[in-house]
N, C-alpha and C. Protein backbone atom coordinates (compact mmCIF):
# COMPACT_ATOMS: atom_id res chain seq x y z
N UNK A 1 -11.56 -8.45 -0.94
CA UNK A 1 -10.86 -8.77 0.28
C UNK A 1 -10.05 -7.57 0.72
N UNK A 2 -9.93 -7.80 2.08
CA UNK A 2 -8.69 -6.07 2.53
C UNK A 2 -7.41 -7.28 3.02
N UNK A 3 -6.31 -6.55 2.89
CA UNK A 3 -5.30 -6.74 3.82
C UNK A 3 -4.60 -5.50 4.13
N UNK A 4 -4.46 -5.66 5.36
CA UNK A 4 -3.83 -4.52 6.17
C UNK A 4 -4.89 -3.01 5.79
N UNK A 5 -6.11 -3.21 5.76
CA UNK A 5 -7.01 -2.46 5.81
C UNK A 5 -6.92 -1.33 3.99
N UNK A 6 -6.25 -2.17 3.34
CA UNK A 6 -6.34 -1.67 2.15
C UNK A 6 -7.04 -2.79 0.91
N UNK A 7 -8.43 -2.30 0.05
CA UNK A 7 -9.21 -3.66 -0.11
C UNK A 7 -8.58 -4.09 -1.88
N UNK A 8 -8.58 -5.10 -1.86
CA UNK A 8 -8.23 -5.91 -3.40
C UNK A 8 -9.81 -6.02 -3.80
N UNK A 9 -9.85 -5.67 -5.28
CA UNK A 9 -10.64 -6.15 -5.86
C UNK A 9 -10.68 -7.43 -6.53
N UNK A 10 -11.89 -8.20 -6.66
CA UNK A 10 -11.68 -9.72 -7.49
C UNK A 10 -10.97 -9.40 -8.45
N UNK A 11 -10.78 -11.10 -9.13
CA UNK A 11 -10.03 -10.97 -9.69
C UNK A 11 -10.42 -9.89 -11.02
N UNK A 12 -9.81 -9.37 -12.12
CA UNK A 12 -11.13 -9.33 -13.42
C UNK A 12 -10.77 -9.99 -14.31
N UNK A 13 -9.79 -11.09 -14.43
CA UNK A 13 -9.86 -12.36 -15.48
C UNK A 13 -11.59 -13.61 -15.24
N UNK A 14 -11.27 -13.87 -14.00
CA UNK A 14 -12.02 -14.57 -13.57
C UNK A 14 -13.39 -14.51 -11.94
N UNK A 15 -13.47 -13.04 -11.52
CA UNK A 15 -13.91 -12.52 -10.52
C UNK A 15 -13.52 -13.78 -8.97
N UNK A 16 -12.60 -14.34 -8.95
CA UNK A 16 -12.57 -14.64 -6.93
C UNK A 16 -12.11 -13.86 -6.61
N UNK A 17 -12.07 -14.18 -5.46
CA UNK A 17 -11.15 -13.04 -4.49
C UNK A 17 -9.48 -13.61 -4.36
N UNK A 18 -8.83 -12.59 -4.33
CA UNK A 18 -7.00 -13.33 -4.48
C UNK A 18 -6.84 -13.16 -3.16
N UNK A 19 -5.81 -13.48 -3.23
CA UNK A 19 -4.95 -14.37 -2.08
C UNK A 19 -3.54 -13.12 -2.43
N UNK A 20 -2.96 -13.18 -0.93
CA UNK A 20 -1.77 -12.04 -0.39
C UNK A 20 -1.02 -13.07 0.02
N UNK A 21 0.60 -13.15 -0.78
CA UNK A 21 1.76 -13.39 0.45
C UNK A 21 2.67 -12.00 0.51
N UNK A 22 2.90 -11.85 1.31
CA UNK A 22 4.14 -11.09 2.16
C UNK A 22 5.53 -11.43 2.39
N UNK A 23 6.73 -11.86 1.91
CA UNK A 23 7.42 -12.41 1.69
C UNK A 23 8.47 -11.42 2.09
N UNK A 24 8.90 -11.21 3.60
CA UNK A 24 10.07 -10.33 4.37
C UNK A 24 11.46 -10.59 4.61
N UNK A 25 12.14 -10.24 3.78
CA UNK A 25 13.49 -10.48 3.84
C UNK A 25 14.44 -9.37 5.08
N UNK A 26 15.62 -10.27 5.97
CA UNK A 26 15.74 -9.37 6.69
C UNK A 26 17.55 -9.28 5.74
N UNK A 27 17.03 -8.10 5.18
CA UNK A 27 18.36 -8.32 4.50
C UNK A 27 18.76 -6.52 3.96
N UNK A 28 20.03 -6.60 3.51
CA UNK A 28 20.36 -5.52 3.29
C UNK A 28 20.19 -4.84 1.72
N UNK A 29 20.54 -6.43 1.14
CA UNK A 29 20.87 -6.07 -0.43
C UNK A 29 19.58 -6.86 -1.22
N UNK A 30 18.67 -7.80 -0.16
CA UNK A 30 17.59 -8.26 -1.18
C UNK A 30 16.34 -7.80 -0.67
N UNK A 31 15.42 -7.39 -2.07
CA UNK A 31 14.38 -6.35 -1.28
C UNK A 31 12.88 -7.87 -0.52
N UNK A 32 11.84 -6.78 -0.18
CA UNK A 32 10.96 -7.37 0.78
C UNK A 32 10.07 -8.21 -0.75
N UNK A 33 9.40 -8.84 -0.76
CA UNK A 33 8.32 -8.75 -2.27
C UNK A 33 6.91 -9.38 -1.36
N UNK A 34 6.08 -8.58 -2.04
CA UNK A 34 4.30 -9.11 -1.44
C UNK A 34 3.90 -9.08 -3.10
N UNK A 35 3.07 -10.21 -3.23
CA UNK A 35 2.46 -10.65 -4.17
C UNK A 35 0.85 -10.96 -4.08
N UNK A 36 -0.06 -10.64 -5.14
CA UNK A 36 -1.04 -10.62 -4.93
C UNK A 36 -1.58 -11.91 -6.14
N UNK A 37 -2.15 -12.93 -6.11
CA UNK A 37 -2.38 -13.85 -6.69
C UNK A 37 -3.91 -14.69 -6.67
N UNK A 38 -4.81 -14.59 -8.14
CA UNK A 38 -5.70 -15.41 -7.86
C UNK A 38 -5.57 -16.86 -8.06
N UNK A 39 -6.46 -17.33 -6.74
CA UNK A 39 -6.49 -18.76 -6.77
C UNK A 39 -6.84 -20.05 -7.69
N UNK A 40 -7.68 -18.94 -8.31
CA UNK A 40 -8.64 -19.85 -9.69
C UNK A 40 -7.68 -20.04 -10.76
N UNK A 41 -7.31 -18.29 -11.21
CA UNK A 41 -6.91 -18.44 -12.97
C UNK A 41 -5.02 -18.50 -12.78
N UNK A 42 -4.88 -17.95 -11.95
CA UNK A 42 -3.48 -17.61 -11.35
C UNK A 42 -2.68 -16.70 -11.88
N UNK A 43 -3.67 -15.61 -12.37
CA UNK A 43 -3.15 -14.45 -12.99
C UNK A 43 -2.62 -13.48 -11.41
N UNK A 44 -1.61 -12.80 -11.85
CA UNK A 44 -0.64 -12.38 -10.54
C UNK A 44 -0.26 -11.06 -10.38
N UNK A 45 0.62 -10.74 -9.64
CA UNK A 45 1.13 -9.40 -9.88
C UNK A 45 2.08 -9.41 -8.39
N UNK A 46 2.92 -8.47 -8.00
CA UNK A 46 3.63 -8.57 -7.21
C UNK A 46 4.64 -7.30 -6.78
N UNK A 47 5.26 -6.81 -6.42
CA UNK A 47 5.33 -5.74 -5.73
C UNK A 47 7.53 -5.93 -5.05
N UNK A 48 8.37 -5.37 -5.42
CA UNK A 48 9.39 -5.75 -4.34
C UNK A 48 9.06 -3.73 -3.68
N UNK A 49 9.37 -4.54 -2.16
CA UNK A 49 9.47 -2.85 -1.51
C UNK A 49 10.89 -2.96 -0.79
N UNK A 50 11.26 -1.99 -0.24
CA UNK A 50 12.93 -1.19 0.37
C UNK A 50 13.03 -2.77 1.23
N UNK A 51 14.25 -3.19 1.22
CA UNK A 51 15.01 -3.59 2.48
C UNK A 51 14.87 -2.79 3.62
N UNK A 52 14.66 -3.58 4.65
CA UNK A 52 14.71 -3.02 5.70
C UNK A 52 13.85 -2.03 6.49
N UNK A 53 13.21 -2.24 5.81
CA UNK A 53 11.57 -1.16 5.55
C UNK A 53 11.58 -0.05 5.13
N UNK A 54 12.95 0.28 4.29
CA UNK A 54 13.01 1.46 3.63
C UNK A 54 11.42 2.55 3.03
N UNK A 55 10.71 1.40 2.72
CA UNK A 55 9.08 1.74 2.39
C UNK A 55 8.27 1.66 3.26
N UNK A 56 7.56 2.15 3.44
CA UNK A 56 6.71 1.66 4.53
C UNK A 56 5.67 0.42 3.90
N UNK A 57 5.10 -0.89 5.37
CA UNK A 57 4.76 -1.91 4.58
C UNK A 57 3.28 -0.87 3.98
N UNK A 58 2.76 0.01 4.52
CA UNK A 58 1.33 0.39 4.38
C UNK A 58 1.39 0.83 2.77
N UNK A 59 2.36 1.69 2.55
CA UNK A 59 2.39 2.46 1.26
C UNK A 59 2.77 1.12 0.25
N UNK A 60 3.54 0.04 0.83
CA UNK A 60 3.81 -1.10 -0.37
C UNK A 60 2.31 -1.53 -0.61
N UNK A 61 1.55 -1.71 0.38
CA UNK A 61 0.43 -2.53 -0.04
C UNK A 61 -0.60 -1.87 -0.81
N UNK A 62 -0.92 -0.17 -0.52
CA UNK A 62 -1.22 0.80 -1.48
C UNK A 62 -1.12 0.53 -2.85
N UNK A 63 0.27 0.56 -3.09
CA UNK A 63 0.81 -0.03 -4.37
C UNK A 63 0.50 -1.30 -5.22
N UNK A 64 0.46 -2.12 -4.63
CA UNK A 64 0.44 -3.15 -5.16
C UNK A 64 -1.30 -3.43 -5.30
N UNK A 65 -2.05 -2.89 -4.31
CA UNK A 65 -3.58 -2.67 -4.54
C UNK A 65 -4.30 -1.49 -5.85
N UNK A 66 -3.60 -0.57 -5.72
CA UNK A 66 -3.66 0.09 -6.97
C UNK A 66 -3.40 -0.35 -8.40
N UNK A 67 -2.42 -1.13 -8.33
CA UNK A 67 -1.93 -1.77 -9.57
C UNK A 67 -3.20 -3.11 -9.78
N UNK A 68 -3.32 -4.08 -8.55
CA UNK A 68 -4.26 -5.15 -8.70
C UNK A 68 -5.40 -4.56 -9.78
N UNK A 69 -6.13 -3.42 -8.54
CA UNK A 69 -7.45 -3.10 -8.75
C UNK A 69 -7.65 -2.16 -10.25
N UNK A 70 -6.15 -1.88 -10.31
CA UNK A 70 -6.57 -1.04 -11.89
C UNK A 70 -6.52 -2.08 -13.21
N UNK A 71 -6.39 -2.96 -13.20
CA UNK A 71 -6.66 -4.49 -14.37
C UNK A 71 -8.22 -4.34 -14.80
């Protein structure tokens, strides 16, 4: 699957495809968190990026796709 044009690989506990929330805090002192989660086994992983978009969202999702896809 892609989100935001960066692609997740299945899962590799159980090969579906996971599921993205985005979870945007408009806040100063609590950060943003996007989580990447399969539907089947519900093995997870998750990501907090800058308040306030200190990160950019593109480079958070980089991140958190790199980490998915390297399991």
């Amino acid at each position: 699957m892609t989100f935001n044009d960066v692609e997740f690989k299945a899962c590799a506990r159980c090969g579906v495809e996971p599921a993205i929330e985005d979870v945007r805090e408009r806040s100063l002192d609590r950060p943003n968190v996007m989580s990447v989660t399969c539907p089947s086994c519900g093995m997870s992983n998750s990501i907090a990026w800058g308040s306030l978009m200190a990160t950019p969202q593109k480079e958070a999702v980089a991140m958190l796709a790199d980490s998915w896809n390297s399991r």
